[in-house]
C-alpha atoms as a PDB file:
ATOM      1  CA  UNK A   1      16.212  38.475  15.474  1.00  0.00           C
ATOM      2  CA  UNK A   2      18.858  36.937  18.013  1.00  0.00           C
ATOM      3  CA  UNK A   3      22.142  36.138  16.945  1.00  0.00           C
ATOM      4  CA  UNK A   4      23.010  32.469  17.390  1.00  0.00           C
ATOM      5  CA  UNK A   5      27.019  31.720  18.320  1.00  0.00           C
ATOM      6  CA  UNK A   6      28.583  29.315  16.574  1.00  0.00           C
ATOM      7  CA  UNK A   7      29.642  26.028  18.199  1.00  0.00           C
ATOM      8  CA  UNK A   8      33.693  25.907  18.161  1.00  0.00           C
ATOM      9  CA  UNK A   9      34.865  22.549  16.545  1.00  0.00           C
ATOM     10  CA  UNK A  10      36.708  20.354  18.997  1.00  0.00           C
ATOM     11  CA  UNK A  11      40.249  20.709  18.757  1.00  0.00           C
ATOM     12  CA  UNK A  12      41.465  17.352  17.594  1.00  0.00           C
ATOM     13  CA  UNK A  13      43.349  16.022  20.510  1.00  0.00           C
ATOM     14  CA  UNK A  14      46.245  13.589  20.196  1.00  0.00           C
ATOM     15  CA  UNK A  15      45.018   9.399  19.500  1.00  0.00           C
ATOM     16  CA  UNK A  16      44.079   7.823  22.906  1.00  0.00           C
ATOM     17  CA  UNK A  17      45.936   4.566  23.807  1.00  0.00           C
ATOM     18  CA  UNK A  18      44.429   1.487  24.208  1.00  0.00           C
ATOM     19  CA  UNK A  19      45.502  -0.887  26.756  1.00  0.00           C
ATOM     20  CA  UNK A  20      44.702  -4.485  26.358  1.00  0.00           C
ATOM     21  CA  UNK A  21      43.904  -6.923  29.156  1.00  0.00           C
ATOM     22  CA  UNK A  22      46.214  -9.540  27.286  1.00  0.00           C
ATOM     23  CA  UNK A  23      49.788 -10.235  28.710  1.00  0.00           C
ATOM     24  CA  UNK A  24      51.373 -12.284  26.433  1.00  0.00           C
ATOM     25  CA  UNK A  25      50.197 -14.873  24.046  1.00  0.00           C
ATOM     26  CA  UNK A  26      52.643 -18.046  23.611  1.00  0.00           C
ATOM     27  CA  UNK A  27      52.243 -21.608  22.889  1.00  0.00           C
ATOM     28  CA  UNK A  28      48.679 -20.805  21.492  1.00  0.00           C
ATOM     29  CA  UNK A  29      47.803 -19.568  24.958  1.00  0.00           C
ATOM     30  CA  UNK A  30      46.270 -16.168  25.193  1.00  0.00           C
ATOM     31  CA  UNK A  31      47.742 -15.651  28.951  1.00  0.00           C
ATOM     32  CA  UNK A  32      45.730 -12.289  30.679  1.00  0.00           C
ATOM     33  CA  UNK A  33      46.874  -9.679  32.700  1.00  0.00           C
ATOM     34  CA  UNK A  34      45.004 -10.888  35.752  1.00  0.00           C
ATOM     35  CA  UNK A  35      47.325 -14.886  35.200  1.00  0.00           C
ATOM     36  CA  UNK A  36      43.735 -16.571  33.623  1.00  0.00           C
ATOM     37  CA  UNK A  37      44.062 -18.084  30.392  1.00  0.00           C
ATOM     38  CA  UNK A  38      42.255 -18.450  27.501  1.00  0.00           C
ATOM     39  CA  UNK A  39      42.399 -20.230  24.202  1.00  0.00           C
ATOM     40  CA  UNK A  40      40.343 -19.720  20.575  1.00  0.00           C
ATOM     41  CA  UNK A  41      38.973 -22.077  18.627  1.00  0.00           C
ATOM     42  CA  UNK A  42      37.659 -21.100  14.766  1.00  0.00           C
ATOM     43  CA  UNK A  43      34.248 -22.872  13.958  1.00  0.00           C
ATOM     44  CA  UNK A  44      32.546 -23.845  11.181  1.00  0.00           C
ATOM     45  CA  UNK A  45      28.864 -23.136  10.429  1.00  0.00           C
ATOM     46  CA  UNK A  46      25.825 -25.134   9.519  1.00  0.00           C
ATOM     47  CA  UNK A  47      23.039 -24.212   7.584  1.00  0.00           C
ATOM     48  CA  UNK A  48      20.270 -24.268   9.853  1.00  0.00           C
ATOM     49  CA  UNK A  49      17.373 -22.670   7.769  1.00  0.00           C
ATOM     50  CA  UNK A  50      18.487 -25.450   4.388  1.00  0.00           C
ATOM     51  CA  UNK A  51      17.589 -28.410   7.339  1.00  0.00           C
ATOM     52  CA  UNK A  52      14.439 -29.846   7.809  1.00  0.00           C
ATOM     53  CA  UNK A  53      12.513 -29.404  10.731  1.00  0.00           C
ATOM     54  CA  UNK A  54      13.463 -33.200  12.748  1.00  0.00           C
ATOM     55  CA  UNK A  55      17.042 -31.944  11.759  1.00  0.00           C
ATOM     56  CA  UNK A  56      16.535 -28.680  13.138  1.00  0.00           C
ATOM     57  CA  UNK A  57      14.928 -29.942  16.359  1.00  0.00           C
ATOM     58  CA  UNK A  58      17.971 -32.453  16.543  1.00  0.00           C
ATOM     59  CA  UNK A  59      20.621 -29.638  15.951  1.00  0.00           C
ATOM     60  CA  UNK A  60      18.717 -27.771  18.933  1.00  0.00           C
ATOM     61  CA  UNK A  61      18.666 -30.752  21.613  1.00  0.00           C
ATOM     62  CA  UNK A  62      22.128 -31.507  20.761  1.00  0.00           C
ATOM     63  CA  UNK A  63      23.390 -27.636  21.704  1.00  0.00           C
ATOM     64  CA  UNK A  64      20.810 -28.077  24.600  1.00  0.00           C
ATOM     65  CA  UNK A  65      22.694 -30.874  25.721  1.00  0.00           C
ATOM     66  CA  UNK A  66      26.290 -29.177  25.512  1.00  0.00           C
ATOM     67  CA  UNK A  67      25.987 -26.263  27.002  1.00  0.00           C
ATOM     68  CA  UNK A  68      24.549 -28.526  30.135  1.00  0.00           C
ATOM     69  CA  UNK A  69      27.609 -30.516  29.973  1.00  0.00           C
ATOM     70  CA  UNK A  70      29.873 -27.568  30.644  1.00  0.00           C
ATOM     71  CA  UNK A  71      30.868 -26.718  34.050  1.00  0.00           C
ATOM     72  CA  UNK A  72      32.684 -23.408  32.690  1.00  0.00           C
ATOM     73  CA  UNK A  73      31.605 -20.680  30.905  1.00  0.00           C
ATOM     74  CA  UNK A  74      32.338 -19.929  27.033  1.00  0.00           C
ATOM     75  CA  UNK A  75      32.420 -17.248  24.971  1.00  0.00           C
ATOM     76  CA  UNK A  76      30.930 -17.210  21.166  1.00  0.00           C
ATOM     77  CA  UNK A  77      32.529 -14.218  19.034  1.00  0.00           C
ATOM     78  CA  UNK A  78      31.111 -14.142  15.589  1.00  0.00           C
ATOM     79  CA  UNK A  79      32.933 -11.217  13.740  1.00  0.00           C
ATOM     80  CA  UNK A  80      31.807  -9.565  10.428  1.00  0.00           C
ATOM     81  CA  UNK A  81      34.434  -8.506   8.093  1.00  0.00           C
ATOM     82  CA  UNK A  82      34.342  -7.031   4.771  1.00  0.00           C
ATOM     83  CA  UNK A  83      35.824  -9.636   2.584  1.00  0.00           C
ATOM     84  CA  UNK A  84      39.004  -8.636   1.459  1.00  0.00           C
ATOM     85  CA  UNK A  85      39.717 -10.150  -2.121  1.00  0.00           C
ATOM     86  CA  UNK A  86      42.965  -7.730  -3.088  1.00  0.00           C
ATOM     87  CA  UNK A  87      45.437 -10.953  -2.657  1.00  0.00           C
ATOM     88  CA  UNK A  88      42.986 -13.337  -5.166  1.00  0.00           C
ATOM     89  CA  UNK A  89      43.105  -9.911  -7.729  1.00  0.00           C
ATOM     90  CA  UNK A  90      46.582  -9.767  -7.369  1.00  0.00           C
ATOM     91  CA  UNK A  91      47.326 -13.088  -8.256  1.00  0.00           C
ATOM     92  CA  UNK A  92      45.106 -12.980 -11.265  1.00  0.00           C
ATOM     93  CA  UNK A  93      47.014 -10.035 -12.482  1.00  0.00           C
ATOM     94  CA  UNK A  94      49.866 -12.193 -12.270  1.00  0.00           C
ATOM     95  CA  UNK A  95      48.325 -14.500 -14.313  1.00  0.00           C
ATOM     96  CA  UNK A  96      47.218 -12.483 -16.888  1.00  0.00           C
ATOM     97  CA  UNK A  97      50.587 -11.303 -17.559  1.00  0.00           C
ATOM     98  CA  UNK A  98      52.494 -14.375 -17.862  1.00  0.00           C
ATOM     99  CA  UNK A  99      49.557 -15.939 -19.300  1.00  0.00           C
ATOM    100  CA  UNK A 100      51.035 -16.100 -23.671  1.00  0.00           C
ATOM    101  CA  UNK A 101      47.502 -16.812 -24.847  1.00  0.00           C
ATOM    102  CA  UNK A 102      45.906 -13.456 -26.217  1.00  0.00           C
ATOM    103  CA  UNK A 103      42.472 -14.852 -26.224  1.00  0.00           C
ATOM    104  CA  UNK A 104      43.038 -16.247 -22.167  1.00  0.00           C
ATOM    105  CA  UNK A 105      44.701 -12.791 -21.358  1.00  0.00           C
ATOM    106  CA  UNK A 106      41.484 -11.123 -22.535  1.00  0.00           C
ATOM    107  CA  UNK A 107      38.960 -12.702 -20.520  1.00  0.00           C
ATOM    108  CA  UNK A 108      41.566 -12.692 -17.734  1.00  0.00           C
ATOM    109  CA  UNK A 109      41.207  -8.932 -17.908  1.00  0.00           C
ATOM    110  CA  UNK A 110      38.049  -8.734 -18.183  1.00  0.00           C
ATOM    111  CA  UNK A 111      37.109 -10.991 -15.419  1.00  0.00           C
ATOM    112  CA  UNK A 112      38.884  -8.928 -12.939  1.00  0.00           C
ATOM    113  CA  UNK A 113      37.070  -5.798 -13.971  1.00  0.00           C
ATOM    114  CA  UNK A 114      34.106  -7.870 -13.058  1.00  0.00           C
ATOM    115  CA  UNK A 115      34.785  -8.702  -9.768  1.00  0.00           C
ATOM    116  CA  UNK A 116      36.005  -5.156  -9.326  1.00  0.00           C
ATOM    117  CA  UNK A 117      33.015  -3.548 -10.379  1.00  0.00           C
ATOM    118  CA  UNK A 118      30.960  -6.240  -8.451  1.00  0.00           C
ATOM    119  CA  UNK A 119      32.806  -5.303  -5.135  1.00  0.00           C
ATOM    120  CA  UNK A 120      32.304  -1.716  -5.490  1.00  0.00           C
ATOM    121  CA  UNK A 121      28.566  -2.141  -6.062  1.00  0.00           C
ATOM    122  CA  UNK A 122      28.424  -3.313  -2.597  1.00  0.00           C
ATOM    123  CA  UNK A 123      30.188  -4.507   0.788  1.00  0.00           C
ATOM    124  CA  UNK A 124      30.863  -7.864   0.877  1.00  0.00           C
ATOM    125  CA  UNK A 125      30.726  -9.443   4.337  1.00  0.00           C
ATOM    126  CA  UNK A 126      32.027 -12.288   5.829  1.00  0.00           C
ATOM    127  CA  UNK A 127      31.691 -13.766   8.982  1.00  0.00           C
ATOM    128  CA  UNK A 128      33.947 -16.096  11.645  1.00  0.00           C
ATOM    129  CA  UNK A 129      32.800 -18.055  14.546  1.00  0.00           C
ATOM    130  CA  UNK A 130      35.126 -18.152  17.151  1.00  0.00           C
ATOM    131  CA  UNK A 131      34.661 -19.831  20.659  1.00  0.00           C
ATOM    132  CA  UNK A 132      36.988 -18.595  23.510  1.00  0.00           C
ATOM    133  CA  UNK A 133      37.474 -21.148  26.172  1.00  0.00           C
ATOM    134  CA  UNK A 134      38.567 -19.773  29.420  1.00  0.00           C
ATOM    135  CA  UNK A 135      40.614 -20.964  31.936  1.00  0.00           C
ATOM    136  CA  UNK A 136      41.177 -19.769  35.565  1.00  0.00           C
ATOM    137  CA  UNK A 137      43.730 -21.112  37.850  1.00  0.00           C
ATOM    138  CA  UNK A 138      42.729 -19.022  40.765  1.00  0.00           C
ATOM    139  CA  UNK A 139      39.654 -20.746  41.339  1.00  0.00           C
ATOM    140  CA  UNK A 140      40.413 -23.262  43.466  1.00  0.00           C
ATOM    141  CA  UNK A 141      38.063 -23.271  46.589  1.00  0.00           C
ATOM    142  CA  UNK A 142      40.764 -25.140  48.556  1.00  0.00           C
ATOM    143  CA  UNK A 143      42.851 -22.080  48.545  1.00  0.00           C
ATOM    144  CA  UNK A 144      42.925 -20.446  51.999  1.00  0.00           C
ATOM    145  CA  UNK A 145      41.016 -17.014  52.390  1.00  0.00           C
ATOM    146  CA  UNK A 146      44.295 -14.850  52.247  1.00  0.00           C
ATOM    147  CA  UNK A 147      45.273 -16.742  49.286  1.00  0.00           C
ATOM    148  CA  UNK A 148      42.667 -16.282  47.276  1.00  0.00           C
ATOM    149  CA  UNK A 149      42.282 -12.506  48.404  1.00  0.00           C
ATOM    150  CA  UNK A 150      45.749 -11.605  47.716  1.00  0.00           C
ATOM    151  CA  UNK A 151      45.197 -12.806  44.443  1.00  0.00           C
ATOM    152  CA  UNK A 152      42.149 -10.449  43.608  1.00  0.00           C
ATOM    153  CA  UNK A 153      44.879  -7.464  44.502  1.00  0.00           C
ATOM    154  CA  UNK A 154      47.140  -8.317  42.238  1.00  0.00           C
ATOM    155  CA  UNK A 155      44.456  -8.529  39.627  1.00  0.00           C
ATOM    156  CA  UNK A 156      44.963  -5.066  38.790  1.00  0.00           C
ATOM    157  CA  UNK A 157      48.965  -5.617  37.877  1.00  0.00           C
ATOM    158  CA  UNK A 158      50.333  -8.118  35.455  1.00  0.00           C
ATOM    159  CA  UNK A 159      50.568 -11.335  37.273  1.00  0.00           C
ATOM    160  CA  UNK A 160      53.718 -13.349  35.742  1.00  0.00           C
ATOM    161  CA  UNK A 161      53.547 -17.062  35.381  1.00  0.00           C
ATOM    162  CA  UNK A 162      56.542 -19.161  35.868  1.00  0.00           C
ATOM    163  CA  UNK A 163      57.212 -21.846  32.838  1.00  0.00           C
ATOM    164  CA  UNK A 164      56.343 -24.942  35.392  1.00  0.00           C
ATOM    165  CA  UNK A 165      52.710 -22.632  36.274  1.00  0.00           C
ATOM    166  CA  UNK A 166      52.056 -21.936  32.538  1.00  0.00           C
ATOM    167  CA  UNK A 167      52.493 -25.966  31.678  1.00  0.00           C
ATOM    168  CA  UNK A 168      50.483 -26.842  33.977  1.00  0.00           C
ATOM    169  CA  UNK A 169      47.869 -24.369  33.220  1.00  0.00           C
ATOM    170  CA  UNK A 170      47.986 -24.820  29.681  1.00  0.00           C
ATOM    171  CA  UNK A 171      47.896 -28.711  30.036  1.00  0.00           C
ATOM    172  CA  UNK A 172      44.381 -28.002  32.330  1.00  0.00           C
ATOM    173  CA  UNK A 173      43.018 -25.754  29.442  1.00  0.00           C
ATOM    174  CA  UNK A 174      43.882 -28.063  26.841  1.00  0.00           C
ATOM    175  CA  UNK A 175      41.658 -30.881  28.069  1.00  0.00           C
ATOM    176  CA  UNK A 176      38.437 -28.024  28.280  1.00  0.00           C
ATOM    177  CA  UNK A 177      39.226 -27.161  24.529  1.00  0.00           C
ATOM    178  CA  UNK A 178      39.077 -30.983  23.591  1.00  0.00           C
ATOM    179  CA  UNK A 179      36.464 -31.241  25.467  1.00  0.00           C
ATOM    180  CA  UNK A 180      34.517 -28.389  24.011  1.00  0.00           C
ATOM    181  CA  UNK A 181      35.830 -29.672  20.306  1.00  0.00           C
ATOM    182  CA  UNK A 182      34.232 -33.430  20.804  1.00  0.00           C
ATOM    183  CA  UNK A 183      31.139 -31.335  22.380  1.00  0.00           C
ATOM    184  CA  UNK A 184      30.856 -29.213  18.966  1.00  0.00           C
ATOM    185  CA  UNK A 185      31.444 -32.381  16.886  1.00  0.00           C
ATOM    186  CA  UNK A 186      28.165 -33.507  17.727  1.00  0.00           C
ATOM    187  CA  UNK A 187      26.645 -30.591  15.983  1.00  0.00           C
ATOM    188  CA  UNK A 188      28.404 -30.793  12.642  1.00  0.00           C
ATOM    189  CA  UNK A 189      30.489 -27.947  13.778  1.00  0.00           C
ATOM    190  CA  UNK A 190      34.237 -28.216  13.169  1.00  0.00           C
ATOM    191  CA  UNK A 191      36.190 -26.469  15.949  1.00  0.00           C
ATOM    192  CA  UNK A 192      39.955 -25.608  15.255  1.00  0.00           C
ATOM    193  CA  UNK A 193      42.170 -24.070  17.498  1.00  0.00           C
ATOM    194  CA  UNK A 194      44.008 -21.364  16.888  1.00  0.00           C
ATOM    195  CA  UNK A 195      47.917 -21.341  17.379  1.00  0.00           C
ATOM    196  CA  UNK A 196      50.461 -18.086  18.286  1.00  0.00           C
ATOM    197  CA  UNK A 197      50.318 -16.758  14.700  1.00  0.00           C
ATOM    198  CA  UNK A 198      46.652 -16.869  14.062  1.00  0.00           C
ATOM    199  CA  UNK A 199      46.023 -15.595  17.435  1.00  0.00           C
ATOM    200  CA  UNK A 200      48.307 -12.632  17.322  1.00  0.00           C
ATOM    201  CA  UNK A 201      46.645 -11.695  13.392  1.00  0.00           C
ATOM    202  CA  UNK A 202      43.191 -11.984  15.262  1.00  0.00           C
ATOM    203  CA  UNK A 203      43.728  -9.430  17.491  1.00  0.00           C
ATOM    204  CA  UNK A 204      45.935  -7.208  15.538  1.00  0.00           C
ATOM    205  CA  UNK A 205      42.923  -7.498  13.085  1.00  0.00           C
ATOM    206  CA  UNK A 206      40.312  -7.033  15.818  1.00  0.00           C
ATOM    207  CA  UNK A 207      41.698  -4.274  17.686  1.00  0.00           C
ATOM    208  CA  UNK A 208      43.028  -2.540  14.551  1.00  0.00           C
ATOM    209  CA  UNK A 209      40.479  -2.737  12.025  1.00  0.00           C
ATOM    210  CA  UNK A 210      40.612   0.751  10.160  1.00  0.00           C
ATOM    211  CA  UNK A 211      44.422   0.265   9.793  1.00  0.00           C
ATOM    212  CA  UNK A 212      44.595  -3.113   9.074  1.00  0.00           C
ATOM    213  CA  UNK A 213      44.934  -3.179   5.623  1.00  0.00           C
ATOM    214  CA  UNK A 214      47.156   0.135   5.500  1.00  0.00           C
ATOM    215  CA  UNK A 215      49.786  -1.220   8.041  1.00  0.00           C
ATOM    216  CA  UNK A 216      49.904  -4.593   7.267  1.00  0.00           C
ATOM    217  CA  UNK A 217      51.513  -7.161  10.483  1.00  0.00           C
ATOM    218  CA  UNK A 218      55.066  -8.095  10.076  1.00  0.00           C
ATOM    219  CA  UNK A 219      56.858 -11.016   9.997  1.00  0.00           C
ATOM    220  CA  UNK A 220      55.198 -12.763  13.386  1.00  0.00           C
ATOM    221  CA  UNK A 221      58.592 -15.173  13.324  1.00  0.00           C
ATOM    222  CA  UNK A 222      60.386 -12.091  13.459  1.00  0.00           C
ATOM    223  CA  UNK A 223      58.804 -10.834  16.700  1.00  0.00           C
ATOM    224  CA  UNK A 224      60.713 -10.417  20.353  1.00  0.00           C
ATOM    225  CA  UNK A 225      58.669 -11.650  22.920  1.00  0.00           C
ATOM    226  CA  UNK A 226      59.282 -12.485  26.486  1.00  0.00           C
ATOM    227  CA  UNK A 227      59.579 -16.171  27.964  1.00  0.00           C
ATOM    228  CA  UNK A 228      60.391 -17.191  31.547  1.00  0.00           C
END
């Protein structure tokens, strides 16, 4: 009979860093490496299987008809999460101690081994709809040929916005997010923008999500960041 090596385990080599394509994010502007910008929007959902079938076909021609309004491309995210419920336990264990009826502090108790027990039995998933509205200044066809090709060299660096570029930029992505919001309206769908905080938890969350809950984001208000 032949002998048959043994495959050597891979040495564990030393945690690869990830580099992000995002710049900065201020003033609820995710600002990219390359000087486009983009802002997020959290949507609501509809129930399109609980609607009946004119509804359905009138859900349908009204997306048909905003996605031919826009003269930009959009991004749809939808992200599934296991639903974390740790902060609602916690604050039911605060309850049931400072709760003086015996009776109340029972079924307290024994409502959180419930839910407990119900959340171990399986994952529970949630999901968020997020639309990403993009904005890119450098795509002006009135810019000269040299302009527009210096720009696609500095692509590769960090290009840095002045605070008179950035207004104006952000003002021009602005009306595309209202306009996308009023477009989103007319399918029942609630679009909210995102601001610096919520933006900064998404993609600490997103980018992070196996040590998310272990290493918890700090104080955002506490954070050092860069203006110009």
């Amino acid at each position: 009979m032949p002998k048959h090596n043994k495959l050597a385990k891979p040495k564990a080599g030393p945690p690869t860093t990830q580099y992000l394509d995002i710049a900065e994010i201020r003033d609820g502007v995710v600002v990219m490496r390359d000087g486009t910008l983009r802002a997020v929007t959290l949507c609501s959902s509809i129930n399109f299987a609980l609607k009946s079938e004119d509804e359905q076909t009138a859900t349908i021609q009204a997306y048909v008809g905003f996605l031919n309004s826009l003269d930009f491309s959009l991004q749809i995210v939808i992200q599934s999460r296991k639903l974390n419920i740790d902060g609602y336990l916690q604050k039911l264990q605060e309850a049931e101690k400072q709760q003086p009826n015996e009776l109340l502090r029972v079924q307290i108790s024994e409502y959180v081994s419930y839910i407990k027990e119900l959340v171990s039995l399986g994952d529970i998933m949630t999901k968020r709809f997020f639309v990403v509205v993009p904005y890119n200044p450098f795509s002006d066809k009135k810019r000269s040929f040299w302009e527009r090709f210096k720009s696609v060299l500095s692509a590769a660096s960090t290009i840095k916005l002045s605070r008179d570029e950035f207004t104006h930029y952000a003002d021009n992505l602005e009306k595309r997010v209202n306009f996308v919001t009023q477009g989103l309206s007319s399918l029942s769908v609630t679009a909210v923008r995102l601001d610096t905080q919520s933006l900064i938890e998404l993609y600490y969350t997103t980018y992070n999500p196996d040590v998310r809950e272990q290493q918890k984001l700090g104080d955002i208000s506490k954070l050092q960041v860069e203006t110009s």
